[in-house]
C-alpha atoms as a PDB file:
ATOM      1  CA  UNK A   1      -3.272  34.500 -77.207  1.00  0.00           C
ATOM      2  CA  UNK A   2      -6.900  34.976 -77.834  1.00  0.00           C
ATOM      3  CA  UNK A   3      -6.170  38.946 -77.506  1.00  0.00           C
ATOM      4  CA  UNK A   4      -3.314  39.598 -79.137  1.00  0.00           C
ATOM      5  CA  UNK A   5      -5.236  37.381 -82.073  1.00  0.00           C
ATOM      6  CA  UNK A   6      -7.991  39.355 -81.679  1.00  0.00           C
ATOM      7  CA  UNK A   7      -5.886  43.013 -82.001  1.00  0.00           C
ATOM      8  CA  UNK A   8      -3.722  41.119 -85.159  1.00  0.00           C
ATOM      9  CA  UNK A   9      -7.639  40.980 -87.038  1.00  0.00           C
ATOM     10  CA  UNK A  10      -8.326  44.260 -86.004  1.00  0.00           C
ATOM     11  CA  UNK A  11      -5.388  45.817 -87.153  1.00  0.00           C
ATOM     12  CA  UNK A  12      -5.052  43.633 -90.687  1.00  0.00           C
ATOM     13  CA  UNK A  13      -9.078  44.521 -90.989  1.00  0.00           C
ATOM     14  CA  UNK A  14      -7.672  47.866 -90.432  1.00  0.00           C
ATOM     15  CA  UNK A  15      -5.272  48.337 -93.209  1.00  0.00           C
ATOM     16  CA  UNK A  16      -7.054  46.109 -95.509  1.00  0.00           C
ATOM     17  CA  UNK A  17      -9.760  48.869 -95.576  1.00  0.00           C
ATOM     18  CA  UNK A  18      -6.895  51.549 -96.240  1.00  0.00           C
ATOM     19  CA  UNK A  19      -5.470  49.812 -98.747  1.00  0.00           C
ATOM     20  CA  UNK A  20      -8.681  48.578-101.048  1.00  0.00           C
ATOM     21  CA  UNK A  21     -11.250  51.332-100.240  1.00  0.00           C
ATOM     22  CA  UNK A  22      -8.353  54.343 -99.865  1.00  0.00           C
ATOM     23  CA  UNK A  23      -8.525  57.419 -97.464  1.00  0.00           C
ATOM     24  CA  UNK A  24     -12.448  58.274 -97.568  1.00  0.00           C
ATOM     25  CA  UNK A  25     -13.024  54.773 -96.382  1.00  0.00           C
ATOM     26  CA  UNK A  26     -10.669  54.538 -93.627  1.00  0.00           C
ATOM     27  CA  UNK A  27     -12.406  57.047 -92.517  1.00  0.00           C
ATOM     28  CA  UNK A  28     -15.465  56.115 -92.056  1.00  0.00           C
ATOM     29  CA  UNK A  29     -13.949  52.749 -90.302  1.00  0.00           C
ATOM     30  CA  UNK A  30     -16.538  52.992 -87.131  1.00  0.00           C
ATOM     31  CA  UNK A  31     -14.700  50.663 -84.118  1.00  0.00           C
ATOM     32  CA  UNK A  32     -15.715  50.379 -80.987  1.00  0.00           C
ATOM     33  CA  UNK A  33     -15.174  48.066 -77.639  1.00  0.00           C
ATOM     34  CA  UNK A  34     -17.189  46.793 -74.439  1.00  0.00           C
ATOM     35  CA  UNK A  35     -15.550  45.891 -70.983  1.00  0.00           C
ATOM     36  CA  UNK A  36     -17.317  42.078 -70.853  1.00  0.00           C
ATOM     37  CA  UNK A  37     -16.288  42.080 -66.839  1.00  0.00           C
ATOM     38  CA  UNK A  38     -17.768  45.284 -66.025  1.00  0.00           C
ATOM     39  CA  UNK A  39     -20.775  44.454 -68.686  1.00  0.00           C
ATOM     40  CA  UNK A  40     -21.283  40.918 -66.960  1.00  0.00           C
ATOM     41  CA  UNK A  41     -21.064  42.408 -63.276  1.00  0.00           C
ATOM     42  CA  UNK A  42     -23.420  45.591 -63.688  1.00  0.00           C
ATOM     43  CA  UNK A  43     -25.717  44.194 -65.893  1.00  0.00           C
ATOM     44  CA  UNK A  44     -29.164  43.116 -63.446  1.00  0.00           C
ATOM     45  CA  UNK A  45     -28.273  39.576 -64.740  1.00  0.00           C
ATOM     46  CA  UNK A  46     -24.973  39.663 -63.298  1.00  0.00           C
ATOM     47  CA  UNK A  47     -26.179  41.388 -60.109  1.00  0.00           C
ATOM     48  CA  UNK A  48     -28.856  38.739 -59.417  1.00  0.00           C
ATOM     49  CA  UNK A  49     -26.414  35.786 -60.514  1.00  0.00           C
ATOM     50  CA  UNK A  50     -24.200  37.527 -57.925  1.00  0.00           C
ATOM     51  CA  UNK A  51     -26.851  37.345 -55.215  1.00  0.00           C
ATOM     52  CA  UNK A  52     -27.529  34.206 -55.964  1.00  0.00           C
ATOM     53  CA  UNK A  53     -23.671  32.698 -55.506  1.00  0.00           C
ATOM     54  CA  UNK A  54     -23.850  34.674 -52.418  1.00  0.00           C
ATOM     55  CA  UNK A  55     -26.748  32.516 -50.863  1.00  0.00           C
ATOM     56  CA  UNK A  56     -25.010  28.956 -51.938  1.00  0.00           C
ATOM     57  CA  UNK A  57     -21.552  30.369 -50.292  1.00  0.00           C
ATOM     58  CA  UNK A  58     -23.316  31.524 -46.780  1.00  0.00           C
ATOM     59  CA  UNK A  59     -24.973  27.787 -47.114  1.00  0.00           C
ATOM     60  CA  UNK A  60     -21.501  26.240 -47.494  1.00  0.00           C
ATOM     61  CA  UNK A  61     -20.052  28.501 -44.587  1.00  0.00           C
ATOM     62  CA  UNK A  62     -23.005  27.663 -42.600  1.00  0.00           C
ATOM     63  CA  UNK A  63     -22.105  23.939 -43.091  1.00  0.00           C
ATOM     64  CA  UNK A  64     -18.146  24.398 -42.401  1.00  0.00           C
ATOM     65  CA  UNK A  65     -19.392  26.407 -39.151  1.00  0.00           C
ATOM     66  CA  UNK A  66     -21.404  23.644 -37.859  1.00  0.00           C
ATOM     67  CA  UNK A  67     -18.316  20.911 -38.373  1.00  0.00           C
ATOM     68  CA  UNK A  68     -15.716  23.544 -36.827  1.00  0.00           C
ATOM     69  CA  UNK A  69     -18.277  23.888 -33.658  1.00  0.00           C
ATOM     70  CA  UNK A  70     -18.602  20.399 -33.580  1.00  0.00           C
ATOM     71  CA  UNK A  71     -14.442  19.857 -33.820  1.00  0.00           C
ATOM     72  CA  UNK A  72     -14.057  22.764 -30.999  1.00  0.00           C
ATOM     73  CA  UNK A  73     -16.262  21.206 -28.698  1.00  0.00           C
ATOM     74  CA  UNK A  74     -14.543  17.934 -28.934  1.00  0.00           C
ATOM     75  CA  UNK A  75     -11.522  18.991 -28.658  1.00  0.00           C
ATOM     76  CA  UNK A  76     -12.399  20.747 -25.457  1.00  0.00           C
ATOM     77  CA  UNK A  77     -14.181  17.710 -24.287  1.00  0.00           C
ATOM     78  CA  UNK A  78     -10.618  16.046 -24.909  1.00  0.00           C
ATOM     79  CA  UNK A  79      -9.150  18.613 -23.042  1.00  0.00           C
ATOM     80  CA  UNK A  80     -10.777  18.709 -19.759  1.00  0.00           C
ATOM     81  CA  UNK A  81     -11.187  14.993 -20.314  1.00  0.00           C
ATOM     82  CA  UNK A  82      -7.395  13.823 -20.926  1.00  0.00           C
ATOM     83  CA  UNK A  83      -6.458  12.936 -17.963  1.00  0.00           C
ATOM     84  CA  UNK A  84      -9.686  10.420 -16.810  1.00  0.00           C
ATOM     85  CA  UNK A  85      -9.757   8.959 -20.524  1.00  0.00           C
ATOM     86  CA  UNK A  86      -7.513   6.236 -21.555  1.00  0.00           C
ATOM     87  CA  UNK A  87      -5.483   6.184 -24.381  1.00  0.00           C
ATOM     88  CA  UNK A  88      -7.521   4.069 -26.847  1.00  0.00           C
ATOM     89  CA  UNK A  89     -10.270   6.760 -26.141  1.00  0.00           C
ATOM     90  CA  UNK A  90      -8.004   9.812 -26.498  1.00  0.00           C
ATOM     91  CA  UNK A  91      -6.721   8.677 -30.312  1.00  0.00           C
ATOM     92  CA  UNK A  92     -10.763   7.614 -30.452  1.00  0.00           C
ATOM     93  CA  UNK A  93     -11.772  11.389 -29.865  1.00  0.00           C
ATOM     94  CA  UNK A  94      -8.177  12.757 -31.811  1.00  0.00           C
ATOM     95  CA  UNK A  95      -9.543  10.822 -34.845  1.00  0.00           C
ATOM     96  CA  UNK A  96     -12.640  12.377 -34.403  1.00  0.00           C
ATOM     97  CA  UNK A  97     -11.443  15.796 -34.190  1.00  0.00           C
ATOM     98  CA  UNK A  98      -9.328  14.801 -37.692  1.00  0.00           C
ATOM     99  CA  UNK A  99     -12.296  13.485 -39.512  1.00  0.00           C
ATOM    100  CA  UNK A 100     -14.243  16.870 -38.743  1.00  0.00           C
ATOM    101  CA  UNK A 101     -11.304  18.516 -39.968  1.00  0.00           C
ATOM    102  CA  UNK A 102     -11.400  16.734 -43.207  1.00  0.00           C
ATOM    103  CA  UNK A 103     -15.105  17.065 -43.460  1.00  0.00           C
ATOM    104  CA  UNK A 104     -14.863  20.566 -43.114  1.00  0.00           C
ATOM    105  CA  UNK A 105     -12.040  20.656 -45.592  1.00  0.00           C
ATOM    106  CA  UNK A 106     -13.836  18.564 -47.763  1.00  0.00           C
ATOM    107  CA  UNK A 107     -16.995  20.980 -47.613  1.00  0.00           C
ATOM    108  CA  UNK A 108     -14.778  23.988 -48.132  1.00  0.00           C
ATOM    109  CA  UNK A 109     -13.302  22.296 -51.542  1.00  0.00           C
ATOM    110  CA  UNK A 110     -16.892  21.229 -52.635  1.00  0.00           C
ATOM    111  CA  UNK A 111     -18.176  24.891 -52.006  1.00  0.00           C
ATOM    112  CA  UNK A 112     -15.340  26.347 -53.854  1.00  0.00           C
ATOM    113  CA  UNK A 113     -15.794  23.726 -57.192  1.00  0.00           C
ATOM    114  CA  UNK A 114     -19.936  23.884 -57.159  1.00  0.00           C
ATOM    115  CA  UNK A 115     -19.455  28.031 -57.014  1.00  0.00           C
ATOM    116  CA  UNK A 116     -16.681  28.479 -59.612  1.00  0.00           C
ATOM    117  CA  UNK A 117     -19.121  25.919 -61.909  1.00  0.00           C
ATOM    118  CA  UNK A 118     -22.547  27.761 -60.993  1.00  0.00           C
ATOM    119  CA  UNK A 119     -20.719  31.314 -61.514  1.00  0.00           C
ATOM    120  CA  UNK A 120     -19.079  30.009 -64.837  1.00  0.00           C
ATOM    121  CA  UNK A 121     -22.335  28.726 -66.363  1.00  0.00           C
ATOM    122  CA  UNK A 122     -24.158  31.725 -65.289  1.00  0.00           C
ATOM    123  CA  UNK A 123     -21.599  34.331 -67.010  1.00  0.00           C
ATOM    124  CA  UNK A 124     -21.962  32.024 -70.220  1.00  0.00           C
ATOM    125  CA  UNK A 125     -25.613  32.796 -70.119  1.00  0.00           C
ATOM    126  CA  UNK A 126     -24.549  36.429 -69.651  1.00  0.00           C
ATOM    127  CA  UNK A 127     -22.256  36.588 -71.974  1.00  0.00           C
ATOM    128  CA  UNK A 128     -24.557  34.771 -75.005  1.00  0.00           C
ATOM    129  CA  UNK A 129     -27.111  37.727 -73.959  1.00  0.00           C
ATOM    130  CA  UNK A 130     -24.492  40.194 -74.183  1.00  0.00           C
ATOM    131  CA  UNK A 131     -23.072  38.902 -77.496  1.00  0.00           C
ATOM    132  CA  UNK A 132     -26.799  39.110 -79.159  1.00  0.00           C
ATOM    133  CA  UNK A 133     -26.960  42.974 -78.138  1.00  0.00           C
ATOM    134  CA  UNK A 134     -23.215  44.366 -79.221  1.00  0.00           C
ATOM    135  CA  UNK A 135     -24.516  41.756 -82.495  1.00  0.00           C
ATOM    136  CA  UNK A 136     -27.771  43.609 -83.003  1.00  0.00           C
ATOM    137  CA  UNK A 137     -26.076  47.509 -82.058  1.00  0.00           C
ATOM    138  CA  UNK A 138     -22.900  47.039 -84.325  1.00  0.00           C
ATOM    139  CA  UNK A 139     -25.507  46.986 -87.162  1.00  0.00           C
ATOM    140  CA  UNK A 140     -27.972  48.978 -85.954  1.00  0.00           C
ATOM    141  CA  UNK A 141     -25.040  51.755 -85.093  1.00  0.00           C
ATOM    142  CA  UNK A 142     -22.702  50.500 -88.832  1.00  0.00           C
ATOM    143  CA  UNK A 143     -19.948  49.562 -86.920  1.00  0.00           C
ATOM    144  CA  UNK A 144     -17.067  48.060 -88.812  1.00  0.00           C
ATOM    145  CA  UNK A 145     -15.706  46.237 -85.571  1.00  0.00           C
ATOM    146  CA  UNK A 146     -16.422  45.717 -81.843  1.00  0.00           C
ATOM    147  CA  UNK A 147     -13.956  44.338 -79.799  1.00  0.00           C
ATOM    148  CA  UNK A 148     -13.598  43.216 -76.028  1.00  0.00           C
ATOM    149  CA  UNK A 149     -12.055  46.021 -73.865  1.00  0.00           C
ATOM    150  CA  UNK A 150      -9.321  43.780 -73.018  1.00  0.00           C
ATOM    151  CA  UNK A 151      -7.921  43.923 -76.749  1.00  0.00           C
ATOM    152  CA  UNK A 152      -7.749  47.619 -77.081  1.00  0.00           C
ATOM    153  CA  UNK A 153      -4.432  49.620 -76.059  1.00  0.00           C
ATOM    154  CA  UNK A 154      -6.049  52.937 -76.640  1.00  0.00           C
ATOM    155  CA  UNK A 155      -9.510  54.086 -77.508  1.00  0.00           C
ATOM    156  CA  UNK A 156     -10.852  57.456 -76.429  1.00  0.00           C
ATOM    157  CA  UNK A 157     -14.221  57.560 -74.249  1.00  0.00           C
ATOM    158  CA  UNK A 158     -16.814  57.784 -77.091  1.00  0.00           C
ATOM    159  CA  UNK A 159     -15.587  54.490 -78.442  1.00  0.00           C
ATOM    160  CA  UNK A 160     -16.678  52.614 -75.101  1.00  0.00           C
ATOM    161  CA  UNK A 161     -19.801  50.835 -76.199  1.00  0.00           C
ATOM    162  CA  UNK A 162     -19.891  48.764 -72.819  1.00  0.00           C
ATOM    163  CA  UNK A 163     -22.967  51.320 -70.522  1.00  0.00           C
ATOM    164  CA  UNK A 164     -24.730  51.401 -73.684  1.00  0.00           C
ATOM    165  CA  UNK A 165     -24.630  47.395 -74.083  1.00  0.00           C
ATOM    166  CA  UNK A 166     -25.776  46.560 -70.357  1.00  0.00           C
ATOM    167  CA  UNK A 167     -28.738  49.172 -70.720  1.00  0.00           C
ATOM    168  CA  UNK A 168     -29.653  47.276 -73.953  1.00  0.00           C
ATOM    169  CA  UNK A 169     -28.825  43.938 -72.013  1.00  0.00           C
ATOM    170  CA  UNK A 170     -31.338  44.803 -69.098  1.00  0.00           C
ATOM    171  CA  UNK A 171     -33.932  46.293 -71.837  1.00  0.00           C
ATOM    172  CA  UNK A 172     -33.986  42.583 -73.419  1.00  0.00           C
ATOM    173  CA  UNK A 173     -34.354  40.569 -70.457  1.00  0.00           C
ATOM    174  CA  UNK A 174     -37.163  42.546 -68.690  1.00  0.00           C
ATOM    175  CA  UNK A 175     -38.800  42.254 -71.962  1.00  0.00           C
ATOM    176  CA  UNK A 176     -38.238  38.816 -72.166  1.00  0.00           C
ATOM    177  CA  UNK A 177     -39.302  38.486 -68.724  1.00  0.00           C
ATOM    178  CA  UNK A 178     -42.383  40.648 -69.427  1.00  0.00           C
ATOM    179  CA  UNK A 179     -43.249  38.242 -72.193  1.00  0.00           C
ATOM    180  CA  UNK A 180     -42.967  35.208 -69.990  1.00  0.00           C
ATOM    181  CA  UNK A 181     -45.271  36.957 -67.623  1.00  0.00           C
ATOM    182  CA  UNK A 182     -48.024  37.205 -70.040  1.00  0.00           C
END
């Protein structure tokens, strides 16, 4: 909804300017668009904020391992052990085996929430950043509108704004980081 909303404005934008400012200023209508996705996952932010989802997942697999170890070696205690154990202690070390499968369930689910939230805040960050440079180059640069690659149908290569927007991205943060340094 939010792109065909988005293509509506640029189109009406579009032949607003053709019909109040006539041919000459259609012409100079300067458009332009940026892949967010590819901005967000090549930009160093998006790299590091990849690295770091990477470490909290192997921490969360490392946790799952360690209840599935501990479920396999109890169930192989069962089985060598099912025919000396009486019942009562076979459902004991069945319930056992259960409740490691729901704790390692339940770790799996957790893992999979706490990423999708950490990854979600982190490409808001991203995003804001990225917002402040196509901001600061569609007026540097006089464009009339930028839009998200996702809303264009066709644009030829020298409209693609989105290399020049993560080079401008990584410019601002190692600044900013170079300022916070000093």
């Amino acid at each position: 909804m939010k792109t065909i909303l988005t293509v509506i404005f640029a189109l009406a934008l579009t032949a607003g300017q053709t019909v109040f400012a006539g041919h000459a200023a259609a012409a100079e209508l300067k458009v332009g668009y940026v892949d967010y996705q590819k901005a967000i996952n090549e930009s160093d932010a998006g790299k590091q904020a990849k690295r770091d989802l990477e470490v909290i997942q192997k921490k969360y697999q490392a946790r799952i391992a360690k209840k599935i170890d501990e479920r396999d070696a109890l169930k192989a205690d069962l089985d060598r052990q099912s025919l000396v154990l009486s019942s009562d202690a076979v459902r004991e070390k069945q319930d056992q085996i259960e409740k490691l499968n729901r704790d390692a369930e339940r770790i799996n689910n957790d893992a999979v929430q706490d990423i999708q939230k950490k990854q979600q805040e982190k490409e808001i960050v991203i995003v804001e950043g990225l917002k402040k440079v196509i901001d600061a180059i569609g007026k540097k640069e006089n464009y009339n509108l930028i839009l998200p690659a996702d809303s264009v149908l066709y644009a030829n290569g020298a409209t693609d704004l989105t290399k020049e927007v993560i080079e401008k991205y990584n410019d601002m943060l190692a600044t900013s980081a170079g300022n916070k340094g000093q």
